[in-house]
N, C-alpha and C. Protein backbone atom coordinates (compact mmCIF):
# COMPACT_ATOMS: atom_id res chain seq x y z
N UNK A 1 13.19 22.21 -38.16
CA UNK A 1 12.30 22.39 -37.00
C UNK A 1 11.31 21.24 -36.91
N UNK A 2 10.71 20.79 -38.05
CA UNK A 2 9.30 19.79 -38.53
C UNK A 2 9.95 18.32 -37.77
N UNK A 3 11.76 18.51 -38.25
CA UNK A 3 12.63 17.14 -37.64
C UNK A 3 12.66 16.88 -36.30
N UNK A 4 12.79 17.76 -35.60
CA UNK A 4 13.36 17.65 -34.44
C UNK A 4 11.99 17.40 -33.64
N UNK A 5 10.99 18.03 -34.02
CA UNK A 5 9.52 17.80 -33.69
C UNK A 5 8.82 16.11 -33.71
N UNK A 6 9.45 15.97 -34.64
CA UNK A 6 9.26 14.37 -35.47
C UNK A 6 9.99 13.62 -34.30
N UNK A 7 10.98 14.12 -34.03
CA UNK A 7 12.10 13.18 -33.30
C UNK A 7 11.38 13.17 -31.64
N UNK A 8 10.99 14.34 -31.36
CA UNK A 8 10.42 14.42 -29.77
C UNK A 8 9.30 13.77 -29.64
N UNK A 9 8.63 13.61 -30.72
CA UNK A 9 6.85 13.05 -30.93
C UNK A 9 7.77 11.24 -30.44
N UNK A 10 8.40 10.89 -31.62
CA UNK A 10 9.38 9.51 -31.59
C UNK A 10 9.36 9.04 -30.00
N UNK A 11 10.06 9.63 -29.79
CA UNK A 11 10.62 9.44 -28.20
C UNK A 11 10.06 9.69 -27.34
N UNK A 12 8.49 10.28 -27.53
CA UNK A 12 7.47 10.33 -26.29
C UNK A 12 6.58 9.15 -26.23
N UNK A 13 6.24 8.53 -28.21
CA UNK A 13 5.73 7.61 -28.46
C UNK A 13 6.30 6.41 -27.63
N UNK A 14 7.63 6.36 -27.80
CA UNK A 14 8.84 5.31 -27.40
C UNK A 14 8.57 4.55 -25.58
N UNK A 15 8.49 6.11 -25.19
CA UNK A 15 8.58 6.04 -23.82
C UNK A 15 7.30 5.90 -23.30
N UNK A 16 6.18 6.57 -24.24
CA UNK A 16 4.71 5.79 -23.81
C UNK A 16 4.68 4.19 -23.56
N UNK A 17 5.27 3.78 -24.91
CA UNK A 17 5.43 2.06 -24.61
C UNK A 17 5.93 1.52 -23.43
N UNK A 18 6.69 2.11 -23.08
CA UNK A 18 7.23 1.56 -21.97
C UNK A 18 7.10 1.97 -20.64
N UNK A 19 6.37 2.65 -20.42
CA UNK A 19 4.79 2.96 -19.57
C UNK A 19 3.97 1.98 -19.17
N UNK A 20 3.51 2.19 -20.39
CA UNK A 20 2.30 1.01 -20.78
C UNK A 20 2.50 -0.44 -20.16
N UNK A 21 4.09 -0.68 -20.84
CA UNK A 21 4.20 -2.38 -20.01
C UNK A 21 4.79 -2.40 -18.58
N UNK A 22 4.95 -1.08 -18.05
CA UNK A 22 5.06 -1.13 -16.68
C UNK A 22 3.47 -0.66 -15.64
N UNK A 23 2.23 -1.13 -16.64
CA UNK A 23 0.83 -0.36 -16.15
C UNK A 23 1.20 0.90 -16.24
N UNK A 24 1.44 1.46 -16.92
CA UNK A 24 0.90 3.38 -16.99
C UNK A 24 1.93 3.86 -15.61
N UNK A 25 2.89 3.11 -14.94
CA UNK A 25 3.80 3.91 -13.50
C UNK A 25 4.80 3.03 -13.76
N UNK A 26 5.57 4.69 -13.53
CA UNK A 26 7.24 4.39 -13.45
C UNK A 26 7.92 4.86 -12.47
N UNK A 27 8.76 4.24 -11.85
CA UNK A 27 9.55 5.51 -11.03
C UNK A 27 10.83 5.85 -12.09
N UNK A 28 11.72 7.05 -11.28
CA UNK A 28 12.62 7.82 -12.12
C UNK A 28 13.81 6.82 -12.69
N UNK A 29 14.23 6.31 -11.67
CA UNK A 29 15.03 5.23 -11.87
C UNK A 29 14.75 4.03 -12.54
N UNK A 30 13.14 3.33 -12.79
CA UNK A 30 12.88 2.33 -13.72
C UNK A 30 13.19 2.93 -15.12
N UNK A 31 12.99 3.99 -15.14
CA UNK A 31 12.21 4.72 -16.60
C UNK A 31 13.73 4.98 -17.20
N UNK A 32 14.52 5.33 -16.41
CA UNK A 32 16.05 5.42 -16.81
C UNK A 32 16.68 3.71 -17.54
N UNK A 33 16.57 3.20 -16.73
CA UNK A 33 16.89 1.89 -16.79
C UNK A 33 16.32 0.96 -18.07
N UNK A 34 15.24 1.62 -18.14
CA UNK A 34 14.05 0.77 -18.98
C UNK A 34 14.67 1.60 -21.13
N UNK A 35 15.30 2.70 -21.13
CA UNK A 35 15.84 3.36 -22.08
C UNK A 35 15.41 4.68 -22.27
N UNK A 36 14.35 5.19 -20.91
CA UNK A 36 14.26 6.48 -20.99
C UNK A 36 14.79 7.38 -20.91
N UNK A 37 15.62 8.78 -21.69
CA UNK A 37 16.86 9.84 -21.14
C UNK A 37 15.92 10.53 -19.71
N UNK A 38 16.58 11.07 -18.89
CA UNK A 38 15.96 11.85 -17.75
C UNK A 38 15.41 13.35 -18.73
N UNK A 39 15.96 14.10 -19.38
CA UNK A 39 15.39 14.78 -20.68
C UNK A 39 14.14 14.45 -20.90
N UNK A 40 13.92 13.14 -21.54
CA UNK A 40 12.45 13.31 -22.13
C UNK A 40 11.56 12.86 -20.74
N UNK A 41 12.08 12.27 -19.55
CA UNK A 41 10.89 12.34 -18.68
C UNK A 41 10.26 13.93 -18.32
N UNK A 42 11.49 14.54 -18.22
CA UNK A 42 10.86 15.73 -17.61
C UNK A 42 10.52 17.03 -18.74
N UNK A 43 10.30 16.43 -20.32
CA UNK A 43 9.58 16.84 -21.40
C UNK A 43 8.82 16.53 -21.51
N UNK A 44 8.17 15.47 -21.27
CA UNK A 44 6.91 14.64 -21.24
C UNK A 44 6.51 15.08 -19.65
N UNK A 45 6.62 15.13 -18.78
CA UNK A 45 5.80 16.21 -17.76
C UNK A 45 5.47 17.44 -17.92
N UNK A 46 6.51 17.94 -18.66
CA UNK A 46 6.21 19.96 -19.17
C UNK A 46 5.39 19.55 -19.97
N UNK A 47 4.62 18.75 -21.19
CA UNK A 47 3.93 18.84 -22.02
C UNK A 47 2.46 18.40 -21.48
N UNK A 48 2.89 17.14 -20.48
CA UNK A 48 1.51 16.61 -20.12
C UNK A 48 1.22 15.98 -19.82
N UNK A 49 2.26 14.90 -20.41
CA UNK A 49 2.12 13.48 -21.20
C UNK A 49 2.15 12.61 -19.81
N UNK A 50 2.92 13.06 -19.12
CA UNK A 50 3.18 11.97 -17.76
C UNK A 50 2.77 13.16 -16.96
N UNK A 51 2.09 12.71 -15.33
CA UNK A 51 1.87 13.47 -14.34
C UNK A 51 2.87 12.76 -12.95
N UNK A 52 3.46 13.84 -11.96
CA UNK A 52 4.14 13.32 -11.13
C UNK A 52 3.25 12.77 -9.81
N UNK A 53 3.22 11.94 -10.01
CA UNK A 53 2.26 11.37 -8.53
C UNK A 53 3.28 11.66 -6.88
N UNK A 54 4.63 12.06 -7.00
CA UNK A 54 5.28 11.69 -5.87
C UNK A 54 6.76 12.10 -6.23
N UNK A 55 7.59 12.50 -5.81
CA UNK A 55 8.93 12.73 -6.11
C UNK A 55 9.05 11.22 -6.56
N UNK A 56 9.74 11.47 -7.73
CA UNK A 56 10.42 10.38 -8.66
C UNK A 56 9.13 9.12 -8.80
N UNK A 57 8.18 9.69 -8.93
CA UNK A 57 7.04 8.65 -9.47
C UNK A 57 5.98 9.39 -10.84
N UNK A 58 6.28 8.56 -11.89
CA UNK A 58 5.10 9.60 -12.61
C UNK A 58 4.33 8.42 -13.47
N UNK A 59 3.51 8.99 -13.67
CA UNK A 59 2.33 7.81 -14.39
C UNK A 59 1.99 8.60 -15.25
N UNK A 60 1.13 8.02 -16.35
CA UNK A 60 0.76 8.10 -17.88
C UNK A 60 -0.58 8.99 -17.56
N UNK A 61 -0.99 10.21 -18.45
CA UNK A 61 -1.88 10.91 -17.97
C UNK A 61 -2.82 10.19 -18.69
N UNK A 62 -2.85 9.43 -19.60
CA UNK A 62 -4.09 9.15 -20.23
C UNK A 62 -4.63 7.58 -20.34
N UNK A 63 -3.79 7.25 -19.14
CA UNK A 63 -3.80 5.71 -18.26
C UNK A 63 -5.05 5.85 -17.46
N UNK A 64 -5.59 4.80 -17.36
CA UNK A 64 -6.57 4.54 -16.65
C UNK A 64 -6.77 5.33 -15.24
N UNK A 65 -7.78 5.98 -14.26
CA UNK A 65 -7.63 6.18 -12.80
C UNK A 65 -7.13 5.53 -12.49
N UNK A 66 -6.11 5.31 -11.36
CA UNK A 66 -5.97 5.00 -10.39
C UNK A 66 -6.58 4.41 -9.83
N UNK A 67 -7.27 3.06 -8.85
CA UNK A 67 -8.24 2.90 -8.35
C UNK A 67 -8.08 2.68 -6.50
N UNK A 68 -6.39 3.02 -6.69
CA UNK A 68 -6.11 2.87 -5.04
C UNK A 68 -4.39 3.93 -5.26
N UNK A 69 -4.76 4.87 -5.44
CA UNK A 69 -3.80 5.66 -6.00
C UNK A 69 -2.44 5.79 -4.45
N UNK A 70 -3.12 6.15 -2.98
CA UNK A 70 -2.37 5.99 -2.07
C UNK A 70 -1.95 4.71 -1.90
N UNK A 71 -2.30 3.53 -2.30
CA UNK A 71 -1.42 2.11 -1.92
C UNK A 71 -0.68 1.60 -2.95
N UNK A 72 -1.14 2.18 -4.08
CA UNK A 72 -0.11 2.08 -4.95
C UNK A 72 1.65 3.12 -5.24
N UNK A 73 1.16 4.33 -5.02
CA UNK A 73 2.76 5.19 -4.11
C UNK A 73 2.83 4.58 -3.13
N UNK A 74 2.60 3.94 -2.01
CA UNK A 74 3.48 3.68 -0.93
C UNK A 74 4.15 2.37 -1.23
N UNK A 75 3.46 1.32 -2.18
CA UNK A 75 4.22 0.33 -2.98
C UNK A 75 5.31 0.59 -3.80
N UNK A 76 5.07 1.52 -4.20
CA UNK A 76 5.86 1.91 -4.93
C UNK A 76 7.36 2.83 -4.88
N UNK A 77 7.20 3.52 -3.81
CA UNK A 77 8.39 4.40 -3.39
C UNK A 77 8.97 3.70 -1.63
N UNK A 78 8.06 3.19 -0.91
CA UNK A 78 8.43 1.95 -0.06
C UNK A 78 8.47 0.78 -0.18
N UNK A 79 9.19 0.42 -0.44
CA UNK A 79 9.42 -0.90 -1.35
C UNK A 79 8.72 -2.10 0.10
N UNK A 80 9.35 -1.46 1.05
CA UNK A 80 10.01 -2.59 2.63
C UNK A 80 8.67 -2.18 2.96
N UNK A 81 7.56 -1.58 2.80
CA UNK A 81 6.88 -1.55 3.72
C UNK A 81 5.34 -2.13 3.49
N UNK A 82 4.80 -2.32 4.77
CA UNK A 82 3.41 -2.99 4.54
C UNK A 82 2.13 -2.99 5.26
N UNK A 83 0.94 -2.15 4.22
CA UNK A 83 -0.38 -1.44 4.55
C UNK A 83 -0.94 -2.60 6.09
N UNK A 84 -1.27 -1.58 7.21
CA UNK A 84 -1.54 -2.55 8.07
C UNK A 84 -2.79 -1.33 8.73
N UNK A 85 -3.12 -2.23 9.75
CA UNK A 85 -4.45 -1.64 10.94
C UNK A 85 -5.27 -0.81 10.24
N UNK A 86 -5.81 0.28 10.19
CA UNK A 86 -7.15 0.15 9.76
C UNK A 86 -6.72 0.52 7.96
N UNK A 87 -6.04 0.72 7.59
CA UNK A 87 -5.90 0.80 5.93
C UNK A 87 -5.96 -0.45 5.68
N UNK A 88 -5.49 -1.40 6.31
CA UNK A 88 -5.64 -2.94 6.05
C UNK A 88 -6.85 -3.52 5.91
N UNK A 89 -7.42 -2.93 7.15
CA UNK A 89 -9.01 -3.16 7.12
C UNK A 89 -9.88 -2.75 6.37
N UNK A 90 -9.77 -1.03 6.02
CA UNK A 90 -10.37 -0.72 4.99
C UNK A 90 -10.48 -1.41 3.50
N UNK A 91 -9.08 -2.06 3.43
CA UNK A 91 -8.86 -2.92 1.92
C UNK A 91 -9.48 -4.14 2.37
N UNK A 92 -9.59 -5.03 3.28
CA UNK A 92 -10.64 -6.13 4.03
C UNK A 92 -12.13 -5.87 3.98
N UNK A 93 -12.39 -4.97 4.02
CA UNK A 93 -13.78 -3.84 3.99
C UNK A 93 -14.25 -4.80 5.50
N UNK A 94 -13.42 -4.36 6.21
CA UNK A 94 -13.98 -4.61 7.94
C UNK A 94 -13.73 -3.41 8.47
N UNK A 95 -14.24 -2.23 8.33
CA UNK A 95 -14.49 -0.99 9.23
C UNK A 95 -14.71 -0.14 8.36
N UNK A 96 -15.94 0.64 8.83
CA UNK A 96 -16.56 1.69 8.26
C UNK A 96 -15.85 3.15 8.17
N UNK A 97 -14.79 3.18 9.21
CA UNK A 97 -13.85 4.04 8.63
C UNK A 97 -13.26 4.04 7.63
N UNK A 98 -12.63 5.55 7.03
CA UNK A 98 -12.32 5.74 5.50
C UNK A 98 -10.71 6.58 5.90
N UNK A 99 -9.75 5.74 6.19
CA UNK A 99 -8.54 6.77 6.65
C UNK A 99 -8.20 7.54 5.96
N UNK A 100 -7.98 8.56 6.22
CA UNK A 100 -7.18 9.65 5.59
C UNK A 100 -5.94 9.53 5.45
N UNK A 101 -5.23 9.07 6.57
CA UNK A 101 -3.50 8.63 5.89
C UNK A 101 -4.01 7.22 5.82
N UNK A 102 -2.94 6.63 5.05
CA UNK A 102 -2.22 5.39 4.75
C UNK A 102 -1.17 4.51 6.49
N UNK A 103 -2.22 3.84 7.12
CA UNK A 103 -1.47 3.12 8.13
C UNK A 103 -0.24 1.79 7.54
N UNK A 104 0.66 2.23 7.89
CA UNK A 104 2.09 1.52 7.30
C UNK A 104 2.97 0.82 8.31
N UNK A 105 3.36 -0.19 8.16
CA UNK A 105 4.50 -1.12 8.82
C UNK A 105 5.65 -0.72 8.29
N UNK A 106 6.78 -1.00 9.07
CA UNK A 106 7.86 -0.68 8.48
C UNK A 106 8.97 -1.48 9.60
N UNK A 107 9.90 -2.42 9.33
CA UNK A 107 10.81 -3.02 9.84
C UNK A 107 11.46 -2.06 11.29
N UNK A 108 11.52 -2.92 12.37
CA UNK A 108 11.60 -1.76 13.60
C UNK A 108 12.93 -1.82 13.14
N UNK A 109 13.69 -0.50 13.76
CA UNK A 109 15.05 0.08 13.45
C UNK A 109 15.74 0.63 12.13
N UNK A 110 14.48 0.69 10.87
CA UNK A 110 14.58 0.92 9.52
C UNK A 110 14.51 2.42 9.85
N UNK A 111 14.70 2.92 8.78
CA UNK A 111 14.69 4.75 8.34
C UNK A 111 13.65 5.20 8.23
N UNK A 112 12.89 6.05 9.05
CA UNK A 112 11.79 6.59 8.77
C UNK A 112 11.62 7.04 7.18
N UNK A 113 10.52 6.35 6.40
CA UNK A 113 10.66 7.13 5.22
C UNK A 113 9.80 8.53 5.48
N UNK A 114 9.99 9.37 4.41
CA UNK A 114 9.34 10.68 4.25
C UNK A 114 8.35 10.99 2.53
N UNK A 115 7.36 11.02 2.73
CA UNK A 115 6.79 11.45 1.26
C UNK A 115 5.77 12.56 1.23
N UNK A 116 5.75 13.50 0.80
CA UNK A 116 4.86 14.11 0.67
C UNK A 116 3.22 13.99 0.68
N UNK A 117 3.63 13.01 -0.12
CA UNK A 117 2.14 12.46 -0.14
C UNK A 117 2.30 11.17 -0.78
N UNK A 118 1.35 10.14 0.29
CA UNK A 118 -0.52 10.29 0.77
C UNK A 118 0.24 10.76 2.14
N UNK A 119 -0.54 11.33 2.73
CA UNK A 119 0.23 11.44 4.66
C UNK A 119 0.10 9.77 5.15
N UNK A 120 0.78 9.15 5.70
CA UNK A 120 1.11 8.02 6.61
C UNK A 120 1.15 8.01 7.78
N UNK A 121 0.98 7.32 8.59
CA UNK A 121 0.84 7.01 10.13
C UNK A 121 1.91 5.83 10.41
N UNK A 122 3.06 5.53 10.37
CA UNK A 122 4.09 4.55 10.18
C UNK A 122 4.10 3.97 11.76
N UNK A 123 4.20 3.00 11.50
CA UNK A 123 4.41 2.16 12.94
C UNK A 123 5.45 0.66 12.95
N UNK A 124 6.62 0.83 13.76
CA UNK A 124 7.73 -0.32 13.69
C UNK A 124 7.04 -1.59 14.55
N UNK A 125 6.83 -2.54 13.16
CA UNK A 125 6.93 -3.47 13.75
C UNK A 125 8.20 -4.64 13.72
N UNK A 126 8.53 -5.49 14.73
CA UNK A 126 9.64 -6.30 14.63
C UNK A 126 9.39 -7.77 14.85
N UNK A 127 10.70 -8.07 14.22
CA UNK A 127 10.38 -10.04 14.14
C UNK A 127 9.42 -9.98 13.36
N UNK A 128 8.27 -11.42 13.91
CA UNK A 128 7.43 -12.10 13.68
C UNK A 128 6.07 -11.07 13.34
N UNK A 129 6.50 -9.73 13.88
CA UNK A 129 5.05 -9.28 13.98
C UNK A 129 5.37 -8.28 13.06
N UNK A 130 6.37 -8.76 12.14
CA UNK A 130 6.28 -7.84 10.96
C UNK A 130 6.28 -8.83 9.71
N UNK A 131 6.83 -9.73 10.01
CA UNK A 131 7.00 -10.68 8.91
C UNK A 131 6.05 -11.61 8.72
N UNK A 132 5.35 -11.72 9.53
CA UNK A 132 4.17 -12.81 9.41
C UNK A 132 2.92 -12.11 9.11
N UNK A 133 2.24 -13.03 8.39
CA UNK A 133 0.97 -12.39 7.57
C UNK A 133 0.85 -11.68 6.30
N UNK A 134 1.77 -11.54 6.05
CA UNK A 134 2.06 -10.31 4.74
C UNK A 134 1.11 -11.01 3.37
N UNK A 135 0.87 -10.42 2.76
CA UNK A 135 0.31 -11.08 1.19
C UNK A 135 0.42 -10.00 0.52
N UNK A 136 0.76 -10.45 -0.60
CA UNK A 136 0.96 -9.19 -1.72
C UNK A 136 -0.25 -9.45 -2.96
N UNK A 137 -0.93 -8.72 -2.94
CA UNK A 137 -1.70 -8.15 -3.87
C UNK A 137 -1.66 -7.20 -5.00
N UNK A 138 -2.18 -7.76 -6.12
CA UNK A 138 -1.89 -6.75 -7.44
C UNK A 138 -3.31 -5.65 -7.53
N UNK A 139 -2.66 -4.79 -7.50
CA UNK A 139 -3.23 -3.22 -7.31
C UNK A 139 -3.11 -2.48 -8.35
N UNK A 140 -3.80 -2.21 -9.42
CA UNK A 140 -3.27 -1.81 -10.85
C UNK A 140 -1.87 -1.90 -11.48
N UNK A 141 -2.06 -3.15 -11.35
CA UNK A 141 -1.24 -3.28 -11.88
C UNK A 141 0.13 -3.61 -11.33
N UNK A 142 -0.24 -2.99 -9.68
CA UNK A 142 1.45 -2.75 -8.53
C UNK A 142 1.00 -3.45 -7.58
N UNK A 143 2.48 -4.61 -7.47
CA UNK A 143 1.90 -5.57 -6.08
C UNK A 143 2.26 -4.34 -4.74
N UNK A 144 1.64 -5.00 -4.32
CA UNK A 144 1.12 -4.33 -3.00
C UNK A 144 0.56 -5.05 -1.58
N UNK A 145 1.86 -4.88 -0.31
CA UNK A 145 2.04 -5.73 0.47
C UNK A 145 1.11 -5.27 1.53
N UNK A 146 0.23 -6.62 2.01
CA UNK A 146 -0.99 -5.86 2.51
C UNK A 146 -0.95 -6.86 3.84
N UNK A 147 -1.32 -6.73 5.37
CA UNK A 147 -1.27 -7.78 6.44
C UNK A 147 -2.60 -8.42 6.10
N UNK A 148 -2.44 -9.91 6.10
CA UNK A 148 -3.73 -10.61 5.76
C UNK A 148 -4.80 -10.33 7.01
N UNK A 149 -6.38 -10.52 7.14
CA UNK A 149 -7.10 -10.23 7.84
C UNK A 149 -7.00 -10.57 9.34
N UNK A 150 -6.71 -11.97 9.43
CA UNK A 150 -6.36 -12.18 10.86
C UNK A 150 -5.04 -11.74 11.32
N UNK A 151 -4.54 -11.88 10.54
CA UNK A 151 -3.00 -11.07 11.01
C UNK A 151 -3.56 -9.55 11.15
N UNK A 152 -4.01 -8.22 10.71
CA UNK A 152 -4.81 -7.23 10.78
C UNK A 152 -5.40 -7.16 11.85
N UNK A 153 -6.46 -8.06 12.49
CA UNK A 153 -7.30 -7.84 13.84
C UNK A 153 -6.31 -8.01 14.83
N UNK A 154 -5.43 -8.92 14.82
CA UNK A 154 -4.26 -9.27 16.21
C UNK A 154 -3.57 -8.12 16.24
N UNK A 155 -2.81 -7.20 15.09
CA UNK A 155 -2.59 -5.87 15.15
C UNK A 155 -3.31 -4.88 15.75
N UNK A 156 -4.53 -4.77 15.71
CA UNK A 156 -5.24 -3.57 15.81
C UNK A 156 -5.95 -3.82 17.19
N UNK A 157 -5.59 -5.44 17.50
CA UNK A 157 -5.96 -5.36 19.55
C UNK A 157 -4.36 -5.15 19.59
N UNK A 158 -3.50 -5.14 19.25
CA UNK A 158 -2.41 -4.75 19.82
C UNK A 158 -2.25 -3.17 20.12
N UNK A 159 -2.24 -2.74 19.09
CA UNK A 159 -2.62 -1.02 18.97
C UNK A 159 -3.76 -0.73 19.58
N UNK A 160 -4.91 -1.15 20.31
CA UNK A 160 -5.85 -0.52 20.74
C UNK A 160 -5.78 0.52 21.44
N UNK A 161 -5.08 0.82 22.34
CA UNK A 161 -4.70 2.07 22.72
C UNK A 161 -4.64 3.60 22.10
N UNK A 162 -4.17 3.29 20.95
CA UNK A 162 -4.27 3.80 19.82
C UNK A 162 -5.00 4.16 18.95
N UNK A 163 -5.65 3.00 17.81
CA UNK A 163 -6.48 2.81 17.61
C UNK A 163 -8.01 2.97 18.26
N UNK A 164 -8.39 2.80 19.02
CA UNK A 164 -9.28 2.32 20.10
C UNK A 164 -9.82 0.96 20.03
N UNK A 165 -10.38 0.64 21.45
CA UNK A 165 -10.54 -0.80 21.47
C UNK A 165 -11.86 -0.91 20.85
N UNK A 166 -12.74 -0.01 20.49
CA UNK A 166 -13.70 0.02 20.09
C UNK A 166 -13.43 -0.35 18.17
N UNK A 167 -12.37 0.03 18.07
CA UNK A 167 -12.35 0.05 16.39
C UNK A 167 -12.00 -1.74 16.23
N UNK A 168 -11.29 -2.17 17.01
CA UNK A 168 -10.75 -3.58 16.96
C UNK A 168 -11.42 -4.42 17.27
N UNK A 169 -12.93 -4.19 18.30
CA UNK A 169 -14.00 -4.96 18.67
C UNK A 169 -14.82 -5.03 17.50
N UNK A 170 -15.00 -3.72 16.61
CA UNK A 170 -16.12 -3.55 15.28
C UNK A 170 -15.48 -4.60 14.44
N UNK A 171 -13.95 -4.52 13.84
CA UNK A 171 -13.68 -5.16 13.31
C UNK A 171 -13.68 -6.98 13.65
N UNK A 172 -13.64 -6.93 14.69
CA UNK A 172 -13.97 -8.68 15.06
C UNK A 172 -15.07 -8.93 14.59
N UNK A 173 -16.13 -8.46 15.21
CA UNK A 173 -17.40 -8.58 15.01
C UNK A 173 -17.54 -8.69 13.08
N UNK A 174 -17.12 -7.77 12.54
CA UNK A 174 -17.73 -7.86 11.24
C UNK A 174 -16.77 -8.86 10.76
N UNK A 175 -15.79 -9.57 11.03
CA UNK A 175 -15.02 -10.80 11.09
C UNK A 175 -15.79 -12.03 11.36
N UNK A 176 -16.28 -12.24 11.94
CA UNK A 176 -17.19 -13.28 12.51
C UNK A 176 -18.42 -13.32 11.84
N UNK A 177 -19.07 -12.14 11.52
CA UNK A 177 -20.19 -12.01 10.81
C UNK A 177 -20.23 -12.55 9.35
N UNK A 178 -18.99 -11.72 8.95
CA UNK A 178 -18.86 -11.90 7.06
C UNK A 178 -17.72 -12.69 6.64
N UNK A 179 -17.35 -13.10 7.09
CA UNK A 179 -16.21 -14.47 7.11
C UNK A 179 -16.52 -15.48 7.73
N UNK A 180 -15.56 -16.77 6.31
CA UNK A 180 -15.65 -18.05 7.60
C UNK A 180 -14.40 -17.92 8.47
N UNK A 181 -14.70 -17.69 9.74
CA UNK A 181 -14.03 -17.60 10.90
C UNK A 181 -12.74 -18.80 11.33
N UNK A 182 -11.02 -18.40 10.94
CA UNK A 182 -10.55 -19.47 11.27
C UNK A 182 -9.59 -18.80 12.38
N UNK A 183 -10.61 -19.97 13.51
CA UNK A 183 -9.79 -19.74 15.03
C UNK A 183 -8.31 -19.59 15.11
N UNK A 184 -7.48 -20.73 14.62
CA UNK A 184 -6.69 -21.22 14.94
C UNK A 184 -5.79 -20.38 14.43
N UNK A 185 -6.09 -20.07 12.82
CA UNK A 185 -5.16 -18.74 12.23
C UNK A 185 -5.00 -17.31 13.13
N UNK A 186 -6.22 -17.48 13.85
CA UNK A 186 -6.68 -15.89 14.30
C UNK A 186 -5.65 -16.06 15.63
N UNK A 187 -6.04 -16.92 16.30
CA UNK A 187 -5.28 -16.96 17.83
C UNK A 187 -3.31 -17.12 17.17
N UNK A 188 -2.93 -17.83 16.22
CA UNK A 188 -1.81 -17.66 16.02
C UNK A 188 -1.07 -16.49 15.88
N UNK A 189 -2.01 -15.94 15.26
CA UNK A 189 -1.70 -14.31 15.39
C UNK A 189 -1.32 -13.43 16.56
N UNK A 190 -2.64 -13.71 17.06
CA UNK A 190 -2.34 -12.78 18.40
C UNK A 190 -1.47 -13.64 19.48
N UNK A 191 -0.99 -14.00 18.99
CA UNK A 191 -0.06 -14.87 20.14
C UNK A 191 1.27 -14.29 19.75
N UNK A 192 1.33 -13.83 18.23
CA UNK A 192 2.63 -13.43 17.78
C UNK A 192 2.62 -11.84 18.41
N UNK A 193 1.04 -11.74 18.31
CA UNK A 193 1.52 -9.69 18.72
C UNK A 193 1.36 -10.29 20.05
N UNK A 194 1.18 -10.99 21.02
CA UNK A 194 0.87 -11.25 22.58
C UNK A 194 -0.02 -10.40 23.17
N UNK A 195 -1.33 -11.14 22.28
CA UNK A 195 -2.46 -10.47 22.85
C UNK A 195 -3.48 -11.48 22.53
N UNK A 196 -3.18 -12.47 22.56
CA UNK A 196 -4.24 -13.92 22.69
C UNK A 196 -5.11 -13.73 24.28
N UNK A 197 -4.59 -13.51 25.17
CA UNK A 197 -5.32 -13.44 26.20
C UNK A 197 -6.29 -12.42 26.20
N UNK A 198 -5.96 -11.19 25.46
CA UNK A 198 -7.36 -10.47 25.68
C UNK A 198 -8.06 -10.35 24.29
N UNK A 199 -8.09 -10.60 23.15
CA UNK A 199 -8.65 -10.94 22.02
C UNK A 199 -9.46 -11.98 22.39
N UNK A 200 -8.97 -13.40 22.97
CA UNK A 200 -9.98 -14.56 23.19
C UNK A 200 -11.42 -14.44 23.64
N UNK A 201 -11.38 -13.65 24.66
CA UNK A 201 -12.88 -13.37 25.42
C UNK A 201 -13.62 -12.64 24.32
N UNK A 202 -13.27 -11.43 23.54
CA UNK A 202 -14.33 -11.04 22.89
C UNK A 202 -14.46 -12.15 21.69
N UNK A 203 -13.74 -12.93 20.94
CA UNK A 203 -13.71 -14.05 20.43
C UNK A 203 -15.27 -14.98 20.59
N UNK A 204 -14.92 -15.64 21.74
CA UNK A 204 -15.74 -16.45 22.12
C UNK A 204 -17.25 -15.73 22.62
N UNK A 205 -17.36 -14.58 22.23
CA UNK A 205 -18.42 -14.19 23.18
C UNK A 205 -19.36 -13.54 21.74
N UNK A 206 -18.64 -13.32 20.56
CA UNK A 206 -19.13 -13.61 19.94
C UNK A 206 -19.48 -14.72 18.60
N UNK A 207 -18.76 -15.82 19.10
CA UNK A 207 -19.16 -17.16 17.79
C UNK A 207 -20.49 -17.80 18.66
């Protein structure tokens, strides 16, 4: 009995390690791959040891918080996709809003994904106005594909309708204010979402 105890302690130790050098998150399929049996993942959840953040995502319970726990699952179980309009902003810290879902890009004509959780607000973008701007950022540990800032504001006058035009005017403004302001990046942008013509005026009206 003392053996087999010995042997499960072994192989939780084992699979801690290899946790650890993936930052404290695995999905089901790394953890397989990496020399974990599917057995001891889901022994090491009955005991404690790992918590499930997400179908087929579990992290180390005695790993650090989280410090962006929703952008790190959507990195993580959406591989293709990328944090945009005001979650973008919120990670920019240009709007005083605090979203409750996770605003997400996702290749137009791709598969809606589905997750339980964080809730998402998914929106297809295509071409240029999905592929341009992107930067990936390390997020504990998990890169994490985020629309750079001016690429972000040309989005969110695109979406204004949506969004409101009021949220995309705040965000200019605190653009102009707390940044050095580059025109030329900014208008390239909105030329890609085709909305240079009405972004420009509030532009110029405030530099």
């Amino acid at each position: 009995m003392k053996k087999n105890k010995k042997k499960t302690v072994d192989k939780f130790e084992q699979a801690k390690d290899i946790f650890r050098k993936h930052g404290g998150v695995l999905r089901t399929c790394e953890a397989i791959e990496s020399g974990i049996h599917p057995r001891t993942i889901y022994a090491m959840r009955d005991e404690g040891v790992i918590e499930q953040l997400n179908r087929g995502l579990f992290r180390l319970t005695d790993a650090p918080p989280l410090g962006n726990p929703d952008l790190v699952t959507i990195a993580l179980k959406i591989p293709n996709a990328v944090i945009c309009l005001v979650s973008a902003l919120a990670f920019h810290n240009m709007t005083a809003q605090v979203p409750h879902d996770v605003y997400i890009a996702i290749p137009k004509g791709s598969m809606e994904p589905r997750l339980q959780y964080p809730p998402m607000q998914i929106f297809e973008f295509g071409g240029e106005a999905f592929t341009s701007g992107i930067e990936t950022h390390e997020l504990d540990k998990v890169p994490v594909r985020i629309y750079c800032l001016e690429k972000t504001l040309a989005d969110c006058f695109k979406y204004r309708n949506k969004l409101g035009l009021d949220t995309a005017i705040e965000a200019l403004r605190l653009y102009v204010e707390r940044s050095e302001v580059n025109v030329d990046k900014l208008m390239r942008f909105a030329r890609i979402c085709r909305v240079a013509k009405i972004l420009r005026p509030y532009l110029e009206a405030m530099l």
